[in-house]
C-alpha atoms as a PDB file:
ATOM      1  CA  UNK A   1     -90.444 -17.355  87.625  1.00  0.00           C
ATOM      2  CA  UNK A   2     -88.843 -17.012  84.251  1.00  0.00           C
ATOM      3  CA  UNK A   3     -85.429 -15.542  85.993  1.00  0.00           C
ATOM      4  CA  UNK A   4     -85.490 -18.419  88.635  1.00  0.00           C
ATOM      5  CA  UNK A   5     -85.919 -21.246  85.615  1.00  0.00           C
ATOM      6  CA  UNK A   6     -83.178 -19.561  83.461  1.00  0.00           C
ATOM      7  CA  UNK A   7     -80.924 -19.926  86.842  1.00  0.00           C
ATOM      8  CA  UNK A   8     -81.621 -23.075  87.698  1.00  0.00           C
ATOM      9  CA  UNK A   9     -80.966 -24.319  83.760  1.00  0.00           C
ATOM     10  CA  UNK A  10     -77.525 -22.071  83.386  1.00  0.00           C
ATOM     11  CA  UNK A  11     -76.442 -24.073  86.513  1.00  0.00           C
ATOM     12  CA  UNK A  12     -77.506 -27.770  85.327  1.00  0.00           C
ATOM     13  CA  UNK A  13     -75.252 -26.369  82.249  1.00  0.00           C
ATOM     14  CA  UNK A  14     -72.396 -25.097  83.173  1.00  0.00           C
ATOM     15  CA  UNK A  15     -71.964 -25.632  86.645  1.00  0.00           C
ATOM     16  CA  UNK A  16     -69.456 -23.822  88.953  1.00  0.00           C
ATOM     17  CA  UNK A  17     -66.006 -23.599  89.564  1.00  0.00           C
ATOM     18  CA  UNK A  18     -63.080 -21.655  91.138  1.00  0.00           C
ATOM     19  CA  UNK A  19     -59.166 -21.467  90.377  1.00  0.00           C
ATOM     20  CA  UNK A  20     -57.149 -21.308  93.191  1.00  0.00           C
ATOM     21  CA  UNK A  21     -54.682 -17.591  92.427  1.00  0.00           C
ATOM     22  CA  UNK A  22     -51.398 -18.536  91.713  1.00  0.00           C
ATOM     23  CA  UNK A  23     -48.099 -16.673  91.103  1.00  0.00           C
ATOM     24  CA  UNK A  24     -46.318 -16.343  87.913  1.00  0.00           C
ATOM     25  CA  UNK A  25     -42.261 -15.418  89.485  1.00  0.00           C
ATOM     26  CA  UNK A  26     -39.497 -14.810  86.756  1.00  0.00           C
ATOM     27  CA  UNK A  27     -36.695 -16.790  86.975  1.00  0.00           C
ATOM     28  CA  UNK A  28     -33.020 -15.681  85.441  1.00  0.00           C
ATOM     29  CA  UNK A  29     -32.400 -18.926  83.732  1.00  0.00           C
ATOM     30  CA  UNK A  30     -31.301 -19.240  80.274  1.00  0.00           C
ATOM     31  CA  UNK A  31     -29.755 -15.868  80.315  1.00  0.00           C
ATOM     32  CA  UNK A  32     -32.881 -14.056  80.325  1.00  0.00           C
ATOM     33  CA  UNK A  33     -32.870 -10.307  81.726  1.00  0.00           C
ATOM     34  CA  UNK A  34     -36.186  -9.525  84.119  1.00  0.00           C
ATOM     35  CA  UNK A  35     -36.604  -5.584  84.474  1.00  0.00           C
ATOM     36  CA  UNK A  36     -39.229  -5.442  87.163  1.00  0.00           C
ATOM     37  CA  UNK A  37     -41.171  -2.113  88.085  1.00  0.00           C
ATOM     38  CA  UNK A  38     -43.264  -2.501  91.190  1.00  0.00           C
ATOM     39  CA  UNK A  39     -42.877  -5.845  91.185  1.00  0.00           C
ATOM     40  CA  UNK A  40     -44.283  -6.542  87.685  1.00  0.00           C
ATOM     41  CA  UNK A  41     -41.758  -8.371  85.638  1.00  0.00           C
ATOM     42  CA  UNK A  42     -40.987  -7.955  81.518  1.00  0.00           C
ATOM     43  CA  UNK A  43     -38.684 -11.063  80.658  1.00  0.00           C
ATOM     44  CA  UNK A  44     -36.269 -10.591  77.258  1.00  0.00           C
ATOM     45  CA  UNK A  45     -34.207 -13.178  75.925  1.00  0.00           C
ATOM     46  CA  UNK A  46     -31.918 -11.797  73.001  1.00  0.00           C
ATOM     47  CA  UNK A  47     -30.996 -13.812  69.869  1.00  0.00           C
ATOM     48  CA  UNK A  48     -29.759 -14.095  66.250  1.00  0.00           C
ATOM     49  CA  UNK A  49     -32.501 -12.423  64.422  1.00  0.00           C
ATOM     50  CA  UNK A  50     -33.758 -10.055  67.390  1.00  0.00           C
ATOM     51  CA  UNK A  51     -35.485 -10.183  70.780  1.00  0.00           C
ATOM     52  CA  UNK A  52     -38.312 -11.693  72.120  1.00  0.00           C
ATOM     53  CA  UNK A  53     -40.011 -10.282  75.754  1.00  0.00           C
ATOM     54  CA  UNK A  54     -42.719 -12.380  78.281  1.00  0.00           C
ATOM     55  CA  UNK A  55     -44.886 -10.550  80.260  1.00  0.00           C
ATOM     56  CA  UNK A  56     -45.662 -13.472  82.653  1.00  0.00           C
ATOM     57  CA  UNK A  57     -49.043 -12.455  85.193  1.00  0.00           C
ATOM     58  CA  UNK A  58     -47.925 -11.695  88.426  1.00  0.00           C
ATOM     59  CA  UNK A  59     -51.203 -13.070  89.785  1.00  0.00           C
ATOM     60  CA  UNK A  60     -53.449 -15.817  88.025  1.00  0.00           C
ATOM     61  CA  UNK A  61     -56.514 -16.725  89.462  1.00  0.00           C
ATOM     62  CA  UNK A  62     -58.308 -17.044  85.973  1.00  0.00           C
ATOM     63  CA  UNK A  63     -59.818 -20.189  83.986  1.00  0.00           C
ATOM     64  CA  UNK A  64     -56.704 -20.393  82.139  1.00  0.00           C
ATOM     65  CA  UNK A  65     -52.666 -19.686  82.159  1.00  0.00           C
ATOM     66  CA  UNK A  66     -51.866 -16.668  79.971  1.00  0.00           C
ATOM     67  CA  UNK A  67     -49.360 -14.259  79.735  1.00  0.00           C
ATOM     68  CA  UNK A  68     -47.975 -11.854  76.745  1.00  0.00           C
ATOM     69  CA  UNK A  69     -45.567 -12.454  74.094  1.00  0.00           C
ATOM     70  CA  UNK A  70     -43.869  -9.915  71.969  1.00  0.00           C
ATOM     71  CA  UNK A  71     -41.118 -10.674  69.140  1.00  0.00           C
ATOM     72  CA  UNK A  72     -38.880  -7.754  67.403  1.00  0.00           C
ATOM     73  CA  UNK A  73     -37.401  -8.141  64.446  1.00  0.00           C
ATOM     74  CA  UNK A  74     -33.885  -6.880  64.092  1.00  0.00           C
ATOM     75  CA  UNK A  75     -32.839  -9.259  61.371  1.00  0.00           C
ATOM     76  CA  UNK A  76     -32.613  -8.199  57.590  1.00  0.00           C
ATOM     77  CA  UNK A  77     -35.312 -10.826  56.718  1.00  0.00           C
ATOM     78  CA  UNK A  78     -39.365 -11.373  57.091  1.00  0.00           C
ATOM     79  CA  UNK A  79     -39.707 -13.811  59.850  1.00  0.00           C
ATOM     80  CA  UNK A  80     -43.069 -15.434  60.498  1.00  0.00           C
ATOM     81  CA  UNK A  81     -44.440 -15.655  64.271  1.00  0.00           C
ATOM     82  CA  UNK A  82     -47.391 -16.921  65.733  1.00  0.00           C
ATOM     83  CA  UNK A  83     -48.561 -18.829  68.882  1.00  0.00           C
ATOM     84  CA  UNK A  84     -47.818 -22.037  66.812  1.00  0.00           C
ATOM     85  CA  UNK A  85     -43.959 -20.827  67.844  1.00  0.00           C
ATOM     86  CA  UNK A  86     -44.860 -21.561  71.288  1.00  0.00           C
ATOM     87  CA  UNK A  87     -44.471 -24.078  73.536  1.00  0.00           C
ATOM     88  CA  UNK A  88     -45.400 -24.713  77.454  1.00  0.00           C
ATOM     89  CA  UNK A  89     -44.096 -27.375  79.621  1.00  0.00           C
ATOM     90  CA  UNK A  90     -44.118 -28.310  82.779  1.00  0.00           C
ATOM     91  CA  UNK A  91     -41.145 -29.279  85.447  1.00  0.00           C
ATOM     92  CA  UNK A  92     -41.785 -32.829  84.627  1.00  0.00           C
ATOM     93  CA  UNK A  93     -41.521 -32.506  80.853  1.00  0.00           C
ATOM     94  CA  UNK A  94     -45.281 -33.100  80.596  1.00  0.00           C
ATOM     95  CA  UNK A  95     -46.931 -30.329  77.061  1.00  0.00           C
ATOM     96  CA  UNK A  96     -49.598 -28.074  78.302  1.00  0.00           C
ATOM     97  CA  UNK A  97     -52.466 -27.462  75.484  1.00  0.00           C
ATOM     98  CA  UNK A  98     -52.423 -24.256  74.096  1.00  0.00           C
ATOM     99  CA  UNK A  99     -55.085 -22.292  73.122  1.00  0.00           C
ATOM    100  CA  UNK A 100     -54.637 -20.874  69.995  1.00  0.00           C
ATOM    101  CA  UNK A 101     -57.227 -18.588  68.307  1.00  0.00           C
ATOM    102  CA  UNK A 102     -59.640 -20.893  66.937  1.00  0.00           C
ATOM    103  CA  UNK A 103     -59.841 -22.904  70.102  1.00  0.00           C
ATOM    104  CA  UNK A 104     -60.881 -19.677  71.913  1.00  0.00           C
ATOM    105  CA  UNK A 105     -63.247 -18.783  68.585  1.00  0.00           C
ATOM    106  CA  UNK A 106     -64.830 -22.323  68.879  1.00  0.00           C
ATOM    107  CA  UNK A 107     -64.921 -22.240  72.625  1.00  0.00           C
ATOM    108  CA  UNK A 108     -66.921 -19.074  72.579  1.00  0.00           C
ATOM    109  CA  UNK A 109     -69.323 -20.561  70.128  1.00  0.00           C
ATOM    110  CA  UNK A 110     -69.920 -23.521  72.725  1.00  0.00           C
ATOM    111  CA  UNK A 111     -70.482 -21.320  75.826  1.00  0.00           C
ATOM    112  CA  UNK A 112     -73.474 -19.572  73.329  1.00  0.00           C
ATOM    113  CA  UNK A 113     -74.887 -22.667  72.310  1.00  0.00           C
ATOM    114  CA  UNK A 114     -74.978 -23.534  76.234  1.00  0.00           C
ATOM    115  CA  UNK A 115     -76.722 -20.306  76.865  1.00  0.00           C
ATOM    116  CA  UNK A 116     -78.846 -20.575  73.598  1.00  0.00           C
ATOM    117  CA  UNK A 117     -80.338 -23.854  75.263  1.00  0.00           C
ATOM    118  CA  UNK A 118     -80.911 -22.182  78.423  1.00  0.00           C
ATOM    119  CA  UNK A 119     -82.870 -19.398  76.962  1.00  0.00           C
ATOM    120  CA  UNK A 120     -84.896 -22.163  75.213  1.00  0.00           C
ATOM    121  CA  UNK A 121     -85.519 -24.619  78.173  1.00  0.00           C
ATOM    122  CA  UNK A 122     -86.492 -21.020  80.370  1.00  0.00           C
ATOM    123  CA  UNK A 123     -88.759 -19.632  77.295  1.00  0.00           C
ATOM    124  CA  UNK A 124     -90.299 -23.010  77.331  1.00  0.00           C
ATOM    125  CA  UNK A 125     -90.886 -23.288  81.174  1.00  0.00           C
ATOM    126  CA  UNK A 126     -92.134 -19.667  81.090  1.00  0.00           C
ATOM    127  CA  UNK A 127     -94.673 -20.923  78.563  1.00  0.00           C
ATOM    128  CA  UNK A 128     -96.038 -23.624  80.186  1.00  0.00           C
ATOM    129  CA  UNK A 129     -96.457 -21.820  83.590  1.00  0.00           C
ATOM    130  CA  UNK A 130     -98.339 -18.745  81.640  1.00  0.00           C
ATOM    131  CA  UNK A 131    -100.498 -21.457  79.638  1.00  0.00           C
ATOM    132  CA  UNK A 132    -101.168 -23.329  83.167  1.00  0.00           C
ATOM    133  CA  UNK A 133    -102.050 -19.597  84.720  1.00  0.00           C
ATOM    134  CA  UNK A 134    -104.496 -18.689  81.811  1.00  0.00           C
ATOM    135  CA  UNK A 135    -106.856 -21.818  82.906  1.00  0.00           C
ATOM    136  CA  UNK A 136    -108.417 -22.293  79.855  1.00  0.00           C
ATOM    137  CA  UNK A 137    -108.451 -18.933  78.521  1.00  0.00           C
ATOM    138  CA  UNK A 138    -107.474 -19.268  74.939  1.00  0.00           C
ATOM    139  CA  UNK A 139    -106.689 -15.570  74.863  1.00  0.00           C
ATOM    140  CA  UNK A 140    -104.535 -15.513  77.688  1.00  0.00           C
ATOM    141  CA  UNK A 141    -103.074 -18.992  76.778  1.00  0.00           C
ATOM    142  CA  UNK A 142    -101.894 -16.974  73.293  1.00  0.00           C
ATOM    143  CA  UNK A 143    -100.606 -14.000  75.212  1.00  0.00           C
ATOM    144  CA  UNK A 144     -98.419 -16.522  77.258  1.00  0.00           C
ATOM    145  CA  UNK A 145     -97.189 -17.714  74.147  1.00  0.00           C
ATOM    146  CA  UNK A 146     -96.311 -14.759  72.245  1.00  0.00           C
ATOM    147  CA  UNK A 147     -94.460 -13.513  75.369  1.00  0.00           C
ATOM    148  CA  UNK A 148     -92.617 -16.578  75.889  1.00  0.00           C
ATOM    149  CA  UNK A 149     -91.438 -16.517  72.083  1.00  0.00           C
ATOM    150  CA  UNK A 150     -90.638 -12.882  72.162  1.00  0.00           C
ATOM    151  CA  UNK A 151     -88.638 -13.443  75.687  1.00  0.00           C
ATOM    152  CA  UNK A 152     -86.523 -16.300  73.362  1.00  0.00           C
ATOM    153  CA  UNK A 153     -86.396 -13.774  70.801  1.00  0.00           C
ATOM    154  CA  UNK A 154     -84.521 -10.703  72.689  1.00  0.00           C
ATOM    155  CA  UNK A 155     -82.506 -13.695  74.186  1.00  0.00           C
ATOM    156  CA  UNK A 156     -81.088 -15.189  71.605  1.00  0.00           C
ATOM    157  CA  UNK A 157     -80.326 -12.067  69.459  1.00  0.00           C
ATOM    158  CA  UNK A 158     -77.999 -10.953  72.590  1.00  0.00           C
ATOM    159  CA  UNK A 159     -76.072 -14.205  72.809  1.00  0.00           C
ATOM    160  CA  UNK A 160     -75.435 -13.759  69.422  1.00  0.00           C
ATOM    161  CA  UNK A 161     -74.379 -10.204  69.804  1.00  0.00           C
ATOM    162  CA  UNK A 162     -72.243 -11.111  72.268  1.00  0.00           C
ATOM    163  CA  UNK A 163     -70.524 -14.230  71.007  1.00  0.00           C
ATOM    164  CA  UNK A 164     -69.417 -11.896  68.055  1.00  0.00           C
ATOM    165  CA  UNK A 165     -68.253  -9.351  70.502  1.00  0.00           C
ATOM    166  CA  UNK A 166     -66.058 -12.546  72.371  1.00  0.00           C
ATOM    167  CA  UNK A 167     -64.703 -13.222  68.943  1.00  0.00           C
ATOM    168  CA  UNK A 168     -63.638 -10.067  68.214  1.00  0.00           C
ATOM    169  CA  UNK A 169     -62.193  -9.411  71.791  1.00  0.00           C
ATOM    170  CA  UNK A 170     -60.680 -12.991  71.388  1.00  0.00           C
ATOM    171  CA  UNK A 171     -59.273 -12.171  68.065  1.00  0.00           C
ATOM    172  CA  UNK A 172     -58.003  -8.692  69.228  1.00  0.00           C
ATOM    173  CA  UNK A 173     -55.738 -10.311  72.247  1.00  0.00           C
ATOM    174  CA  UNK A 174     -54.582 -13.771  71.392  1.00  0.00           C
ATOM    175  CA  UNK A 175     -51.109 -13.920  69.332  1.00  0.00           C
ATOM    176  CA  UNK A 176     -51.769 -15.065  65.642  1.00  0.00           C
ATOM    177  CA  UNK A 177     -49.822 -15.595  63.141  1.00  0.00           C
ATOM    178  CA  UNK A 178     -47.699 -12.052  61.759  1.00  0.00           C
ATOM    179  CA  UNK A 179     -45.405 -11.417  59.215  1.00  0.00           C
ATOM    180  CA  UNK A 180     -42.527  -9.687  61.128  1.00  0.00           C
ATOM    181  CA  UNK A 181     -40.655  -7.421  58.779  1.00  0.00           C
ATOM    182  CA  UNK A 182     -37.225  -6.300  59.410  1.00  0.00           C
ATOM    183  CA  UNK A 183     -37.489  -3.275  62.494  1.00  0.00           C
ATOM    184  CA  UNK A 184     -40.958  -4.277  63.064  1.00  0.00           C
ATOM    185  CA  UNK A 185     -42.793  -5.754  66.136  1.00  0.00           C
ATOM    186  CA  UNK A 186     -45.585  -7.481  66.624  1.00  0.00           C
ATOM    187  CA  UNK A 187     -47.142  -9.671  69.962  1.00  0.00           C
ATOM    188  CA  UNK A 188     -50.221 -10.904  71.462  1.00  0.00           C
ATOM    189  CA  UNK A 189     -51.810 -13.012  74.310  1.00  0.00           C
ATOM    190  CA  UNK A 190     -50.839 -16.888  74.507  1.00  0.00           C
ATOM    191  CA  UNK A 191     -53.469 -18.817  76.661  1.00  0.00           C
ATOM    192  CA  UNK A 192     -53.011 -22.404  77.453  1.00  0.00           C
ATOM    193  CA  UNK A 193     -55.164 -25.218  80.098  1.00  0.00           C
ATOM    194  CA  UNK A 194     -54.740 -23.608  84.028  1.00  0.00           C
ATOM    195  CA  UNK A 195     -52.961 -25.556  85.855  1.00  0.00           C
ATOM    196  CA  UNK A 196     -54.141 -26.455  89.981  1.00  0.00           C
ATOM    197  CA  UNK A 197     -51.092 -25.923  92.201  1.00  0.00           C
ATOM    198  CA  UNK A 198     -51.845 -26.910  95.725  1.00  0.00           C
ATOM    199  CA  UNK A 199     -50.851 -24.920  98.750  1.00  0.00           C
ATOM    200  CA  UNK A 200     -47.315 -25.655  99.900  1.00  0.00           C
ATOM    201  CA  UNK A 201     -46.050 -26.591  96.296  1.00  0.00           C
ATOM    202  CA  UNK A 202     -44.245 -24.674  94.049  1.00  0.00           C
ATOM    203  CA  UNK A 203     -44.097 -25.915  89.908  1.00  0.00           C
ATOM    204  CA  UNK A 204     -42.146 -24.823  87.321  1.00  0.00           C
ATOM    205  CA  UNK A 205     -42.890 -23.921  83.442  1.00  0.00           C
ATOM    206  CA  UNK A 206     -40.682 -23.721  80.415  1.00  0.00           C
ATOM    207  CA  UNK A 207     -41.929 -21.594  78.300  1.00  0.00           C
ATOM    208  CA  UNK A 208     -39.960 -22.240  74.515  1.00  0.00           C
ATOM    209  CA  UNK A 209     -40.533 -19.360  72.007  1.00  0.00           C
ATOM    210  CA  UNK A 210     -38.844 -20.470  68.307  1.00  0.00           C
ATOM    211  CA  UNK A 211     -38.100 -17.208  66.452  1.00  0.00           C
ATOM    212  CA  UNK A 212     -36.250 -16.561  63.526  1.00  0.00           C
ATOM    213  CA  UNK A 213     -35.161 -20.448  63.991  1.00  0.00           C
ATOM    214  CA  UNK A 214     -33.267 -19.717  67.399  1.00  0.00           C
ATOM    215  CA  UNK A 215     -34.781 -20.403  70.422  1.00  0.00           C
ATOM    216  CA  UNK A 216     -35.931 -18.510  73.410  1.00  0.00           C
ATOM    217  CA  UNK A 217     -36.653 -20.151  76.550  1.00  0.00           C
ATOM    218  CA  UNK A 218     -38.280 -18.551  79.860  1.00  0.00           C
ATOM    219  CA  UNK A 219     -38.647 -20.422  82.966  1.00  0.00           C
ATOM    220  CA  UNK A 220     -41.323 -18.852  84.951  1.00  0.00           C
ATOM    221  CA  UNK A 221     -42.200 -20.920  88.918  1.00  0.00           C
ATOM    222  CA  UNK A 222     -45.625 -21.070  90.096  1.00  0.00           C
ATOM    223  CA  UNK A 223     -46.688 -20.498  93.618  1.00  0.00           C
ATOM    224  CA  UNK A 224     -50.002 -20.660  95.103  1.00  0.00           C
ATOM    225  CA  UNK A 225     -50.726 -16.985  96.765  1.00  0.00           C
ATOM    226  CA  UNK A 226     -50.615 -18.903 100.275  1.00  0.00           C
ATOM    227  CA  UNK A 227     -46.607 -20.441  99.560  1.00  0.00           C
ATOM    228  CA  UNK A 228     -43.939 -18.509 100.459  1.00  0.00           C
ATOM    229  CA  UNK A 229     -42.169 -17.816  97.727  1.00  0.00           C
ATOM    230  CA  UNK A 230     -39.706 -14.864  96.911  1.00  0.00           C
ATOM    231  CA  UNK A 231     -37.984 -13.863  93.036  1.00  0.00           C
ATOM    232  CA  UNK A 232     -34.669 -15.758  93.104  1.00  0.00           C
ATOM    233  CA  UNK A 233     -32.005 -12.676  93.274  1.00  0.00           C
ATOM    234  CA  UNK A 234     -29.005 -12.297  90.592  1.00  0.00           C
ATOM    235  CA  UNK A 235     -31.211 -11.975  87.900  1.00  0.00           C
ATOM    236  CA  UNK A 236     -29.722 -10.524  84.894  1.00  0.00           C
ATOM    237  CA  UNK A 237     -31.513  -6.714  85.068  1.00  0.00           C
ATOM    238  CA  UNK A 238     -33.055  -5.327  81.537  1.00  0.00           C
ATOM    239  CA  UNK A 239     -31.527  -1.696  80.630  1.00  0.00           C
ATOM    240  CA  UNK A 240     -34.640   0.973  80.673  1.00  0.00           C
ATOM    241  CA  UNK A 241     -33.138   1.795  76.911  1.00  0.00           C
ATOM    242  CA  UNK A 242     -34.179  -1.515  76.170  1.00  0.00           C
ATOM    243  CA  UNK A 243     -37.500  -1.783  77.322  1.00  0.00           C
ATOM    244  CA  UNK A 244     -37.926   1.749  75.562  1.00  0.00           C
ATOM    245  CA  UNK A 245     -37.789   0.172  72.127  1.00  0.00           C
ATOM    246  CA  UNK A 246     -39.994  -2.798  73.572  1.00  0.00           C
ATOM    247  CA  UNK A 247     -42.771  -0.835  74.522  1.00  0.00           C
ATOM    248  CA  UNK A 248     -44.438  -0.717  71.500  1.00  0.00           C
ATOM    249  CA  UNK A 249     -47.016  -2.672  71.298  1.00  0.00           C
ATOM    250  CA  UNK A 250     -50.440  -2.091  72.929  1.00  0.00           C
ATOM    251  CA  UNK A 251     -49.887  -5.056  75.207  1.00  0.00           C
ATOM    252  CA  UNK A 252     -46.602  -3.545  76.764  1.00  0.00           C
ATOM    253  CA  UNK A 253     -47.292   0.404  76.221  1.00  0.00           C
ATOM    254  CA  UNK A 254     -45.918   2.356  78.720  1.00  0.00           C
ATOM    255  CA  UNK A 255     -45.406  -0.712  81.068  1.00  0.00           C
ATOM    256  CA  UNK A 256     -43.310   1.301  83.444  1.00  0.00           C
ATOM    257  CA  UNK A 257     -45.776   3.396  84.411  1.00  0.00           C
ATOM    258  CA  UNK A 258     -47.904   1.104  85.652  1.00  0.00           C
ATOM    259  CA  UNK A 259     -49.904  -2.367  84.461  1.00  0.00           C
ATOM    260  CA  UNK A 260     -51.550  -2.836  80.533  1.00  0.00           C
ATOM    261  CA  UNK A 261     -54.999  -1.740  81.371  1.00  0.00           C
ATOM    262  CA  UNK A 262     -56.208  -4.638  78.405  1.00  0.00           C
ATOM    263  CA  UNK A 263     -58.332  -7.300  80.722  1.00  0.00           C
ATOM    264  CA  UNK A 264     -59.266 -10.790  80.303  1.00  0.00           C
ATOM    265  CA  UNK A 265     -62.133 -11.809  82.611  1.00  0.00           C
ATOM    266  CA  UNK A 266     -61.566  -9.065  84.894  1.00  0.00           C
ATOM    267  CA  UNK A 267     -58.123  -9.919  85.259  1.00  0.00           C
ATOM    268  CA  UNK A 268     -55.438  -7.681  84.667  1.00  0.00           C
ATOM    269  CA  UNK A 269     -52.368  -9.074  82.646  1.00  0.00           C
ATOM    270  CA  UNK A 270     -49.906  -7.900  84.955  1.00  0.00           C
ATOM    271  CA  UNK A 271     -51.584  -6.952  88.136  1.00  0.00           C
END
């Protein structure tokens, strides 16, 4: 009983949804080289003070659009980076919202108070239904109690355990803000609202990364798994030597080789 109430209440909460899978295909614009292994893609766009890569998801099917950013520093100066250096539009010129770290944090911290109010409402229900049972029994009535509070108890201590783990996986992934120092690296996850592309359309994003005051722009289409679609040809191609010195950071390690084995709901970055 106290399984089927904490069902029905996570449901009347949070409801249930689905994303339709998308495709994330690299486009060559803006002088941007695409080395592709298996048909995963690594975009890098060169400029004044060094190089920044995209590591766009070849298949999103997620609750939101994400992909990897890494800057290198090849300047002789610091250079400050962070997801506030990014920006997402679409082909009509409308912003997307991005998610930056604290709207993850504080999104996490909703999703546990949803699921802290669950456990309550089902604790409370299991209550009732043991104090019904008992019929009169002031013993038994107690018991129902005391097992009802305890089930709250074990509940709530592992939403709370696991909001901090979300935080901390949260923090780990998402790009925040770095002080780049000259030769150095550094790069992280940028998540923004999902977008819904219907069957038989294909959208466009500009994706605008400011670094070292130049910037880097990445045009990345979007094509529902269901469109035919194929990566435009002609695209500038990324020397290996390159992508060597790129793959640095956890998020691109050994890219080559095969996909970044970090996940975000089940999801692989680059599938």
């Amino acid at each position: 009983m106290r399984k089927i109430a904490g069902i029905m209440v996570l449901a009347l909460l949070g409801g249930c949804a689905s994303t339709p899978e998308y495709r994330m295909i690299p486009t060559g614009d803006h002088g941007v080289g695409v080395r592709f292994s298996a048909g995963n893609a690594a975009m890098v766009s060169n400029g004044p003070a060094g190089s920044v890569m995209l590591l766009p998801v070849r298949y999103n099917a997620s609750r939101k659009l994400y992909f990897v950013v890494a800057a290198f520093n090849a300047s002789g100066d610091p250079i400050n980076f962070g997801a506030e250096d990014v920006q997402i539009r679409l082909d009509n010129g409308q912003a997307i919202r991005m998610q930056d770290f604290n709207y993850l944090r504080q999104e996490a911290k909703h999703a546990a108070q949803q699921e802290m109010a669950a456990a309550w409402v089902s604790a409370g229900i299991e209550a009732f239904v043991g104090y019904r049972e008992a019929r009169g029994n002031p013993q038994r009535q107690q018991v129902a109690i005391h097992r009802a509070s305890q089930s709250f108890a074990r509940s709530s201590m592992t939403i709370e355990q696991r909001l901090m783990r979300t935080i901390a996986e949260r923090g780990r992934l998402a790009l925040q803000t770095t002080t780049i120092d000259p030769g150095a690296f550094s790069g992280g996850f940028i998540f923004a609202d999902q977008l819904a592309i219907p069957e038989g359309m294909i959208r466009q994003i500009a994706v605008e990364v400011n670094f070292g005051g130049a910037a880097h722009l990445f045009t990345i289409a979007l094509a529902p798994s269901g469109t035919e679609a194929s990566v435009p040809t002609g695209i500038p191609a990324v020397p290996a030597q390159t992508m060597q010195a790129l793959q640095r950071i956890p998020e691109s390690w050994r890219w080559t080789d095969g996909p970044p084995r970090h996940r975000y709901e089940n999801i692989e970055v680059v599938e």
